[in-house]
PDB file of N, CA and C in Angstrom:
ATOM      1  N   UNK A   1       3.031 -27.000  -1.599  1.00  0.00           N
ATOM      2  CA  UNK A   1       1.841 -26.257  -1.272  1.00  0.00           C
ATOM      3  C   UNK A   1       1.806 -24.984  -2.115  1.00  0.00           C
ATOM      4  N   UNK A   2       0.436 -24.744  -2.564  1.00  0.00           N
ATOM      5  CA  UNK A   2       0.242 -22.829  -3.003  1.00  0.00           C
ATOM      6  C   UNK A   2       0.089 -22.399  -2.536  1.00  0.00           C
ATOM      7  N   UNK A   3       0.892 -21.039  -3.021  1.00  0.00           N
ATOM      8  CA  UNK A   3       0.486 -19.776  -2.362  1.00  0.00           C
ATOM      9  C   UNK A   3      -0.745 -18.649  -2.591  1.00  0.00           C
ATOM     10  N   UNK A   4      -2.014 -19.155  -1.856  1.00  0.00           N
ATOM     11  CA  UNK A   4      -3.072 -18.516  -2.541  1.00  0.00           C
ATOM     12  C   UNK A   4      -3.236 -17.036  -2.130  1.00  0.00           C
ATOM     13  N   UNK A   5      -4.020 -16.111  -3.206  1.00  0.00           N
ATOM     14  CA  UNK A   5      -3.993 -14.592  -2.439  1.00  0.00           C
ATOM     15  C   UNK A   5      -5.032 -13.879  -2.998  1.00  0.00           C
ATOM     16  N   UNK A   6      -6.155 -13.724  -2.493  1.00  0.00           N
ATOM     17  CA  UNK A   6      -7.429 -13.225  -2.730  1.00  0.00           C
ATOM     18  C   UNK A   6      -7.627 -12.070  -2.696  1.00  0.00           C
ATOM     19  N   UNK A   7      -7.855 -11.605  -4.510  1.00  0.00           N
ATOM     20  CA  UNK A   7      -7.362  -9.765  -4.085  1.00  0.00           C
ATOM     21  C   UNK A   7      -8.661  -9.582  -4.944  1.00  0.00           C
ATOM     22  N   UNK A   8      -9.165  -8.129  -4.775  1.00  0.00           N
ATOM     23  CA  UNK A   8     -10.477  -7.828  -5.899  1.00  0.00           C
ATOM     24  C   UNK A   8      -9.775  -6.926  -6.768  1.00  0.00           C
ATOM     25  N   UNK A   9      -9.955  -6.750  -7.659  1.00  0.00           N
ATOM     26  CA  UNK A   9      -9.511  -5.895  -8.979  1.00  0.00           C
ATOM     27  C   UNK A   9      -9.476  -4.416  -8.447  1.00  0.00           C
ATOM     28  N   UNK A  10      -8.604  -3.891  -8.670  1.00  0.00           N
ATOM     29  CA  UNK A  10      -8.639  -2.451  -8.505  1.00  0.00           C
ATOM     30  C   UNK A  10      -9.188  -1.817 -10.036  1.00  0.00           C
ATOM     31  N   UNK A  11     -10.236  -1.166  -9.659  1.00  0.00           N
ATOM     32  CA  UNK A  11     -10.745   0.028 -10.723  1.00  0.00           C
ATOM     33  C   UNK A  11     -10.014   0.961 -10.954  1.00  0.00           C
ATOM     34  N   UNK A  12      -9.279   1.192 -11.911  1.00  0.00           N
ATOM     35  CA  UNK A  12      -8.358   2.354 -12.398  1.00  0.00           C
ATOM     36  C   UNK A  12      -9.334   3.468 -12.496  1.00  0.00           C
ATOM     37  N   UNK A  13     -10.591   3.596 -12.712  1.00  0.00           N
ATOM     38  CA  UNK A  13     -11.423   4.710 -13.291  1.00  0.00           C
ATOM     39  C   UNK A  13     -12.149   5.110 -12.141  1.00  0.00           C
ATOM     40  N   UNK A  14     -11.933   4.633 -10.580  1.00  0.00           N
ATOM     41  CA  UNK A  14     -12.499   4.729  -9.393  1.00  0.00           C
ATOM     42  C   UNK A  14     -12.042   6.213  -8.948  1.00  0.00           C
ATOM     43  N   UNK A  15     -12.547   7.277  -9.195  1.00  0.00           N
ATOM     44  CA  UNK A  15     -12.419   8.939  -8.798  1.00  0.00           C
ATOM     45  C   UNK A  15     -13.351   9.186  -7.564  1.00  0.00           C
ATOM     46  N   UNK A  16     -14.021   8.224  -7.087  1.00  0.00           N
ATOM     47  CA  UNK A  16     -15.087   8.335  -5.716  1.00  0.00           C
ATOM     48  C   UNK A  16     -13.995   8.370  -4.915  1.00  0.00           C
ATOM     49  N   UNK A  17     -14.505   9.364  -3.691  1.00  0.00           N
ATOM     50  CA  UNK A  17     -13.867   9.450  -2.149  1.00  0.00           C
ATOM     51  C   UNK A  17     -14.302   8.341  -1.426  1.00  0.00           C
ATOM     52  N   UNK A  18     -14.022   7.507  -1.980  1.00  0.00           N
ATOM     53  CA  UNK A  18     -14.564   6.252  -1.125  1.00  0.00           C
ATOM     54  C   UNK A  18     -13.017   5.482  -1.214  1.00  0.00           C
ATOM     55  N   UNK A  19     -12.397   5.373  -0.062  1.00  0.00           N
ATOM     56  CA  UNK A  19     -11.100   4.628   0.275  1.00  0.00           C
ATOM     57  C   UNK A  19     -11.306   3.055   0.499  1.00  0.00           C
ATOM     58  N   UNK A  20      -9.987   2.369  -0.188  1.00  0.00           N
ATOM     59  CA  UNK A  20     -10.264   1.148  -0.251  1.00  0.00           C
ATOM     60  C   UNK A  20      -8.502   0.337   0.919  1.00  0.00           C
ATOM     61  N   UNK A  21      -9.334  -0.655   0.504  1.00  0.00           N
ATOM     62  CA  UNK A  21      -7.922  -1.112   1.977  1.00  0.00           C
ATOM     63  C   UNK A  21      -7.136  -2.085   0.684  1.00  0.00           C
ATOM     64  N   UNK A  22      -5.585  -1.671   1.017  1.00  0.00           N
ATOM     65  CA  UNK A  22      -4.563  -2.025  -0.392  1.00  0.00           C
ATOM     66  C   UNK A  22      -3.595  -2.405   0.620  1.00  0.00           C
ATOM     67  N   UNK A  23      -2.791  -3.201  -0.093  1.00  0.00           N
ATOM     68  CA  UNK A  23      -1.539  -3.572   0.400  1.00  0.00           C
ATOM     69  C   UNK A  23      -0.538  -3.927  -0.345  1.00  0.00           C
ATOM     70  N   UNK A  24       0.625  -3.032  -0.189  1.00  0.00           N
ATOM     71  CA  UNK A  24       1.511  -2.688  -0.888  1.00  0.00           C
ATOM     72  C   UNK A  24       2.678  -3.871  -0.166  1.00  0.00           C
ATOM     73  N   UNK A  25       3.128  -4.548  -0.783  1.00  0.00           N
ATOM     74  CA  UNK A  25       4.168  -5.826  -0.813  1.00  0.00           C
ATOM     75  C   UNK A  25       5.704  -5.136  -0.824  1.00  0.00           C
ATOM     76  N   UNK A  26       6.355  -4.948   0.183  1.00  0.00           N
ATOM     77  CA  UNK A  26       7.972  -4.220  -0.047  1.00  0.00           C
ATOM     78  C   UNK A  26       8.956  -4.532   0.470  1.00  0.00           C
ATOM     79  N   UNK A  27      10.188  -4.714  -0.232  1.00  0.00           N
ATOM     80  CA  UNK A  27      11.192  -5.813   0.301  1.00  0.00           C
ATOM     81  C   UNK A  27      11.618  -5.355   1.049  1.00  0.00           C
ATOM     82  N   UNK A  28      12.660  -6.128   1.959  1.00  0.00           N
ATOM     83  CA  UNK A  28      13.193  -5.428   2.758  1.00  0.00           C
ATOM     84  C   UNK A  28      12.803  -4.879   4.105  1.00  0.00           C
ATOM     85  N   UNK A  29      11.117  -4.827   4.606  1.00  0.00           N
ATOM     86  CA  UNK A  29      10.614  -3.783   5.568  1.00  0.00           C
ATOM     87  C   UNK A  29      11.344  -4.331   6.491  1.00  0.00           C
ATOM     88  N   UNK A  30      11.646  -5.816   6.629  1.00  0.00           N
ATOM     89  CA  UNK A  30      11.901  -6.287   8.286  1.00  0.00           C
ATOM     90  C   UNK A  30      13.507  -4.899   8.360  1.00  0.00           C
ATOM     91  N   UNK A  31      14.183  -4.609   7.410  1.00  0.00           N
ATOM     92  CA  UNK A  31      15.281  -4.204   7.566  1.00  0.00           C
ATOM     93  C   UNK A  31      14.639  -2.531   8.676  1.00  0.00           C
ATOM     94  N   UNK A  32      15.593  -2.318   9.647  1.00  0.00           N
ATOM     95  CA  UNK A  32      15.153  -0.797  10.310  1.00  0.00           C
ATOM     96  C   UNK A  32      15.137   0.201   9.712  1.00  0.00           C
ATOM     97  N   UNK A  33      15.966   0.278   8.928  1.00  0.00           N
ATOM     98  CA  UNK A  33      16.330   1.737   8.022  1.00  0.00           C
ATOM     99  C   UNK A  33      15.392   1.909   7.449  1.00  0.00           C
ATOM    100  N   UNK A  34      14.893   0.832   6.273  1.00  0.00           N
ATOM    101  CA  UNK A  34      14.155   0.743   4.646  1.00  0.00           C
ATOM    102  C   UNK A  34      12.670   0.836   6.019  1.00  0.00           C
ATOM    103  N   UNK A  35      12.224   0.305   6.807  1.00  0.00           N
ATOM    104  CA  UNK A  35      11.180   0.804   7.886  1.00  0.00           C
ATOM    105  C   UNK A  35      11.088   1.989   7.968  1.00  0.00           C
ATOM    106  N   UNK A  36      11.918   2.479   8.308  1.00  0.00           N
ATOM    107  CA  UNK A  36      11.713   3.674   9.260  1.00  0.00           C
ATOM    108  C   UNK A  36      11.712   4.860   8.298  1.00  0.00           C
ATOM    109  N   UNK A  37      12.044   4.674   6.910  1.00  0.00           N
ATOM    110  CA  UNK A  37      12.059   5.038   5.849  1.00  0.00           C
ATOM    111  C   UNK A  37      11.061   5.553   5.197  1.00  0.00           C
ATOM    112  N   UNK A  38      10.403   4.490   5.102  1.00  0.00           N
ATOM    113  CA  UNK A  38       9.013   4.358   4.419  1.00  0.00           C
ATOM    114  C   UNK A  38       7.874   4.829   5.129  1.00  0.00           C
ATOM    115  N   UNK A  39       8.776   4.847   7.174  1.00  0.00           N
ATOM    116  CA  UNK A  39       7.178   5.400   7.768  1.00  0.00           C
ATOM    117  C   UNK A  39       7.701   7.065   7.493  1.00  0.00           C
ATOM    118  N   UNK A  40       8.279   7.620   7.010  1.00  0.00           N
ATOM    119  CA  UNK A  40       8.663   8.322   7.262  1.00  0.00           C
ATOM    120  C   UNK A  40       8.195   9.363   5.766  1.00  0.00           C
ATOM    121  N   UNK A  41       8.110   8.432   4.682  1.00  0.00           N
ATOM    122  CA  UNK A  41       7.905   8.508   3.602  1.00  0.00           C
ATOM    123  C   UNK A  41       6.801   9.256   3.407  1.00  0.00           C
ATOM    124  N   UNK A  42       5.990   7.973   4.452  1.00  0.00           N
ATOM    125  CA  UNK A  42       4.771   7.923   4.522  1.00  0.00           C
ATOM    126  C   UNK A  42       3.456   8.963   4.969  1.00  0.00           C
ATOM    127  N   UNK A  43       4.205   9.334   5.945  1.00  0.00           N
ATOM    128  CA  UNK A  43       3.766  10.298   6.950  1.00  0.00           C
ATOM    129  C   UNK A  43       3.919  11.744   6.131  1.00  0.00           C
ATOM    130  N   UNK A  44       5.237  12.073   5.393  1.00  0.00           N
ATOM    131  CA  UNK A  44       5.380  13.528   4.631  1.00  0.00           C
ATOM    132  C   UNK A  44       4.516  13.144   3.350  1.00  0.00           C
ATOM    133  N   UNK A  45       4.016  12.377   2.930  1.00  0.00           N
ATOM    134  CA  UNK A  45       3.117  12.287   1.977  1.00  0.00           C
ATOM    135  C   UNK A  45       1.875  13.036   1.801  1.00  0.00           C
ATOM    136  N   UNK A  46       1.021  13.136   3.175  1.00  0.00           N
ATOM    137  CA  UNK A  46       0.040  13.576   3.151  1.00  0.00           C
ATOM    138  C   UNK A  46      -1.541  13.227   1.859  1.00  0.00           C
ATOM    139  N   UNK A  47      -0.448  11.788   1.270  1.00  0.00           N
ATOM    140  CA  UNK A  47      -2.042  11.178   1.082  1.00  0.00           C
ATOM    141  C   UNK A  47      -2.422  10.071   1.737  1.00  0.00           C
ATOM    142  N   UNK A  48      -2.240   9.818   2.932  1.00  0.00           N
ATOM    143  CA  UNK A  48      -2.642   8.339   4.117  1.00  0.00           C
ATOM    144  C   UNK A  48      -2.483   9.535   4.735  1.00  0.00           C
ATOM    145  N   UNK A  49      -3.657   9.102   6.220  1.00  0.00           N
ATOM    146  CA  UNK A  49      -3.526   9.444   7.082  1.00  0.00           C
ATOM    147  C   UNK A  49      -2.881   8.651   8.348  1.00  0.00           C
ATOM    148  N   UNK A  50      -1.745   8.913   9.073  1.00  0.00           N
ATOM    149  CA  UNK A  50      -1.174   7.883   9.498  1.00  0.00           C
ATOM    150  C   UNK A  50      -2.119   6.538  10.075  1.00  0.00           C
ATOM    151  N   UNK A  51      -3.552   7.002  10.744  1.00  0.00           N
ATOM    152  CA  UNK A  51      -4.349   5.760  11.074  1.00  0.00           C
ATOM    153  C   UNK A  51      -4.762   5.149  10.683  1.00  0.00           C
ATOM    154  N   UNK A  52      -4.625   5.123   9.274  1.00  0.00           N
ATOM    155  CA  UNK A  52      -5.261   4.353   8.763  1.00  0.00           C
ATOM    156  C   UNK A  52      -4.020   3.543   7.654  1.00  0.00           C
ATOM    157  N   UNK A  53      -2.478   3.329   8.242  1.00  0.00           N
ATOM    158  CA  UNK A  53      -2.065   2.462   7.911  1.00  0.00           C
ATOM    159  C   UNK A  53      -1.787   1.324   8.913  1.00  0.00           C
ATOM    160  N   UNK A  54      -1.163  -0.094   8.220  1.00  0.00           N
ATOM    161  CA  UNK A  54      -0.898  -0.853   9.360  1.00  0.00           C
ATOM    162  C   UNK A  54       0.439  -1.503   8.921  1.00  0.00           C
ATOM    163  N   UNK A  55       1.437  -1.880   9.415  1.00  0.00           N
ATOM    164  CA  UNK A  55       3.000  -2.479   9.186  1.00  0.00           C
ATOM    165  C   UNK A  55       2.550  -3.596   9.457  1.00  0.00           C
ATOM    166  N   UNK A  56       3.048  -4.560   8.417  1.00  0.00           N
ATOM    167  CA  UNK A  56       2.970  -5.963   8.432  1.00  0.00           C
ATOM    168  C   UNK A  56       4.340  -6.111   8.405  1.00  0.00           C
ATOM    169  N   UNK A  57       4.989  -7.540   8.537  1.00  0.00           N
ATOM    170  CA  UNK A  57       6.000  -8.166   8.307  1.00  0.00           C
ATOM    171  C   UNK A  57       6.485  -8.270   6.920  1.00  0.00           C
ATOM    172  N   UNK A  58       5.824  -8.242   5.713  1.00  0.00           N
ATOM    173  CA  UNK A  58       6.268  -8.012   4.883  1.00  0.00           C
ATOM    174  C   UNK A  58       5.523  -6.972   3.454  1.00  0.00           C
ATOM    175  N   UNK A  59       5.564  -5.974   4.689  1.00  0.00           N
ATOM    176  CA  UNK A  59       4.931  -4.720   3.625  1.00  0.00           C
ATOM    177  C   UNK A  59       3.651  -3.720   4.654  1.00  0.00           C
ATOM    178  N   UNK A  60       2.837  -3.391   3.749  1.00  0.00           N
ATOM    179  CA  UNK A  60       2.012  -2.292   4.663  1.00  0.00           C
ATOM    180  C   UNK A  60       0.531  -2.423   4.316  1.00  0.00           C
ATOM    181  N   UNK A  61      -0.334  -2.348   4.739  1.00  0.00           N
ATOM    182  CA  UNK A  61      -1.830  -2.242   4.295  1.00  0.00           C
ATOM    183  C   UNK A  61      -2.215  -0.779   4.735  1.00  0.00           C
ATOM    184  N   UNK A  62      -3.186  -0.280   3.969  1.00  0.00           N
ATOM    185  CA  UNK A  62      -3.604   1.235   3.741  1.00  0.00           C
ATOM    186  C   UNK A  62      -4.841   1.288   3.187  1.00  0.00           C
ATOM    187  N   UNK A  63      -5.694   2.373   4.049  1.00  0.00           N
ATOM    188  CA  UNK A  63      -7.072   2.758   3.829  1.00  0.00           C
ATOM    189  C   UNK A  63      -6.716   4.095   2.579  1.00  0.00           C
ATOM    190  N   UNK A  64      -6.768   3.379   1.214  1.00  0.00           N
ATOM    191  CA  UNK A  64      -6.496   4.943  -0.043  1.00  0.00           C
ATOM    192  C   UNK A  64      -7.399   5.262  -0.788  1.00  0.00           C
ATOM    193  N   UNK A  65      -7.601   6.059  -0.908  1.00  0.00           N
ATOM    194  CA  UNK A  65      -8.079   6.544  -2.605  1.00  0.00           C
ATOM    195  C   UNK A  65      -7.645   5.420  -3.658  1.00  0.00           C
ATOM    196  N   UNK A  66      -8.459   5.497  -4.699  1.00  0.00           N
ATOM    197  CA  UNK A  66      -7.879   4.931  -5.661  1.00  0.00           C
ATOM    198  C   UNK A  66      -6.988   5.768  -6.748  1.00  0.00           C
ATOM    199  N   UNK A  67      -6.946   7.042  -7.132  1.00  0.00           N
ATOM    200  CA  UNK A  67      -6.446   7.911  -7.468  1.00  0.00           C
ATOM    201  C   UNK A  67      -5.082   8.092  -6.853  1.00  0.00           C
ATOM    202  N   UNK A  68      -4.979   7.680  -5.511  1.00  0.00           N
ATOM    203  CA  UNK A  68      -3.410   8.023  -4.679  1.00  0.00           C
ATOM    204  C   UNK A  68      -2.533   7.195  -5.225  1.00  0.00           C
ATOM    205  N   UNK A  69      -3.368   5.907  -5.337  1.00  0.00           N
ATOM    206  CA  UNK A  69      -2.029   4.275  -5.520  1.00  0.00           C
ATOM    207  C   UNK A  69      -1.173   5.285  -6.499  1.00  0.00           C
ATOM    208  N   UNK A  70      -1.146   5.332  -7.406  1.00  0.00           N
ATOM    209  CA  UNK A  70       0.135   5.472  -8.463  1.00  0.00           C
ATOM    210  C   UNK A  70       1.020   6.670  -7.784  1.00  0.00           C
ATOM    211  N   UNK A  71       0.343   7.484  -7.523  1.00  0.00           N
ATOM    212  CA  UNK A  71       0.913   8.901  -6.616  1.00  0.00           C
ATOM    213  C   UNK A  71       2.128   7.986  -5.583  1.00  0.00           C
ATOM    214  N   UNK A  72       1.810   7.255  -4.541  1.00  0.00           N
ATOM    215  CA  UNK A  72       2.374   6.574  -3.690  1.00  0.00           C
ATOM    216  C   UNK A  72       3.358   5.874  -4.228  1.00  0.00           C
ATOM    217  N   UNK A  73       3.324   5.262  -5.057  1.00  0.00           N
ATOM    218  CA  UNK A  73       3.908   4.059  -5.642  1.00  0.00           C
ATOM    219  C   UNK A  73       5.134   4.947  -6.401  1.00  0.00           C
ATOM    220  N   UNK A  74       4.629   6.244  -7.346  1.00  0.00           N
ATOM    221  CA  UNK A  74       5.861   6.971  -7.337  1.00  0.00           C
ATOM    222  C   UNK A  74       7.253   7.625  -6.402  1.00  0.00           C
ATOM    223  N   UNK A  75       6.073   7.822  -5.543  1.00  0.00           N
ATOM    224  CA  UNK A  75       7.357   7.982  -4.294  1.00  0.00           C
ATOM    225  C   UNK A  75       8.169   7.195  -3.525  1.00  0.00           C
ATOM    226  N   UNK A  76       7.733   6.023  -3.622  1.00  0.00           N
ATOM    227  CA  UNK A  76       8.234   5.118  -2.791  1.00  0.00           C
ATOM    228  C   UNK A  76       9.108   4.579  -4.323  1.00  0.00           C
ATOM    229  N   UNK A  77       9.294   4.651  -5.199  1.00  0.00           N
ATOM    230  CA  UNK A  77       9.930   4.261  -6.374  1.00  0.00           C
ATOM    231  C   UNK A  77      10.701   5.221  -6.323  1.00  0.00           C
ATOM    232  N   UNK A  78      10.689   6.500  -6.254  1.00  0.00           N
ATOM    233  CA  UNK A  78      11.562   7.623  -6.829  1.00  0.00           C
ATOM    234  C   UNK A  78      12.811   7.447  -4.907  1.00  0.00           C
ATOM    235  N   UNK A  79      12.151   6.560  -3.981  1.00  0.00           N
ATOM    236  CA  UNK A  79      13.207   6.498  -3.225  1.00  0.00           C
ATOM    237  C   UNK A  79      13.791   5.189  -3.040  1.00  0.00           C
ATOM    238  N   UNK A  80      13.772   4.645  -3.497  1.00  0.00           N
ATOM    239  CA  UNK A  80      14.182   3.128  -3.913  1.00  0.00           C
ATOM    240  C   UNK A  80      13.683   2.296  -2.891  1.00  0.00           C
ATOM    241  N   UNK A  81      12.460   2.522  -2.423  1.00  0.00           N
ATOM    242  CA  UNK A  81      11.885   1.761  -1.656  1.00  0.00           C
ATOM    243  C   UNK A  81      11.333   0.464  -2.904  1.00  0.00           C
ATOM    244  N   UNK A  82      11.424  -1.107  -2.404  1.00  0.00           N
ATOM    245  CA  UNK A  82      10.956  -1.960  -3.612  1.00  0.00           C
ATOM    246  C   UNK A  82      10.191  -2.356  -3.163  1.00  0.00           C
ATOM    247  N   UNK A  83       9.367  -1.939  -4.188  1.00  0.00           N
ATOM    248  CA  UNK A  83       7.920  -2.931  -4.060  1.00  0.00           C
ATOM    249  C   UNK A  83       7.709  -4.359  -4.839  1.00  0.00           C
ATOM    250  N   UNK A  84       7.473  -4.831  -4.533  1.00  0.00           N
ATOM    251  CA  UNK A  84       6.916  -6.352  -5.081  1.00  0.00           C
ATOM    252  C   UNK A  84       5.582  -6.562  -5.669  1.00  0.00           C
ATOM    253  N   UNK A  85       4.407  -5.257  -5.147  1.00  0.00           N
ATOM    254  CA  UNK A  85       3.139  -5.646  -5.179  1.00  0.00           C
ATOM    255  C   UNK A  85       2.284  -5.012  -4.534  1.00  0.00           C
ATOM    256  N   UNK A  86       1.253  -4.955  -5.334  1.00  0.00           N
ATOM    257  CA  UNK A  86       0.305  -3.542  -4.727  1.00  0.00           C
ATOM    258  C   UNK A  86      -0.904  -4.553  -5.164  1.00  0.00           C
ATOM    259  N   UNK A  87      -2.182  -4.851  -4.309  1.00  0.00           N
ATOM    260  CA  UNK A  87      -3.354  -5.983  -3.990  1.00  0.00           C
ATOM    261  C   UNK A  87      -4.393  -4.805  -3.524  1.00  0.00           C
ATOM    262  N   UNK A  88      -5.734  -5.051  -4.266  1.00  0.00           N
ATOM    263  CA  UNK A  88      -6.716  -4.675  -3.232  1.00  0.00           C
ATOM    264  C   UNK A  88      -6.931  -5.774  -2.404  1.00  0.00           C
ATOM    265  N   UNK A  89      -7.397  -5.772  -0.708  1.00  0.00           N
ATOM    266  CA  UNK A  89      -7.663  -6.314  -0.075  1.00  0.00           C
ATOM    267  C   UNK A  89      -9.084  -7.500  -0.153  1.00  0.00           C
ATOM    268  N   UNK A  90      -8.757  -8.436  -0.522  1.00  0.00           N
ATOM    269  CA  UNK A  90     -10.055  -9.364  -0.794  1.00  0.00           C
ATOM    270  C   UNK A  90     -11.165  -9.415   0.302  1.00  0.00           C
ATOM    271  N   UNK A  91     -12.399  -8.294  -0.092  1.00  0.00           N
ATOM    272  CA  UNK A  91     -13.395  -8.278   0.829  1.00  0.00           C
ATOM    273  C   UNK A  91     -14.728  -9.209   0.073  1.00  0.00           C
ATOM    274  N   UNK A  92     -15.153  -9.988   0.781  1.00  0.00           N
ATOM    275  CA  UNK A  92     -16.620 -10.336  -0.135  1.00  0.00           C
ATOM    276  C   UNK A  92     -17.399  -9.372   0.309  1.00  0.00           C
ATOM    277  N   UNK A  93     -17.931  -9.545  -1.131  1.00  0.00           N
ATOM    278  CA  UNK A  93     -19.138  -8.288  -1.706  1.00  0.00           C
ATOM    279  C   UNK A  93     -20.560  -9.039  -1.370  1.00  0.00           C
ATOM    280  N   UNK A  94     -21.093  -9.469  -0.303  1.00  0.00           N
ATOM    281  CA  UNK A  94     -22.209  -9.868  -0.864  1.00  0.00           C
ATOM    282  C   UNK A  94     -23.282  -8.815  -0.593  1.00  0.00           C
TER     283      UNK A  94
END
């Protein structure tokens, strides 16, 4: 069987305050530590507001900026949190 995964392109040149729903793919979350880690990460970040993330089983979904992703993605890199994968959330546009 495939593994299908319906993502829309993220606009690198997207500077609008208009937040998009992403989900960041990261190994390890089931582990408690690398969890509790990342919420923790997450929260002193101050670019998510905690409500508007959600913990999945294998990784996190987040209402962001498009401007934040790389911001985020540095921090969670500069703490050896691993990511696998960063998706915009496949919404149809009609």
């Amino acid at each position: 069987m495939n593994d299908i995964l319906l993502v829309n392109k993220i606009n690198h040149k997207d500077y609008s305050s208009e937040k998009q729903k992403v989900f960041f793919q990261i190994g390890g979350i089931h582990i408690p530590r690398v969890e509790g880690r990342l919420m923790e990460l997450i929260g002193n970040s101050r670019l998510i507001d905690e409500k508007d993330v959600v913990y999945k089983y294998n990784g996190f979904e987040v209402d962001i900026l498009t401007q934040s992703i790389p911001i985020l993605v540095k921090i969670l890199a500069e703490n050896n949190i691993p990511i696998f994968g960063v998706y915009a959330i496949y919404i149809p546009r009609l």
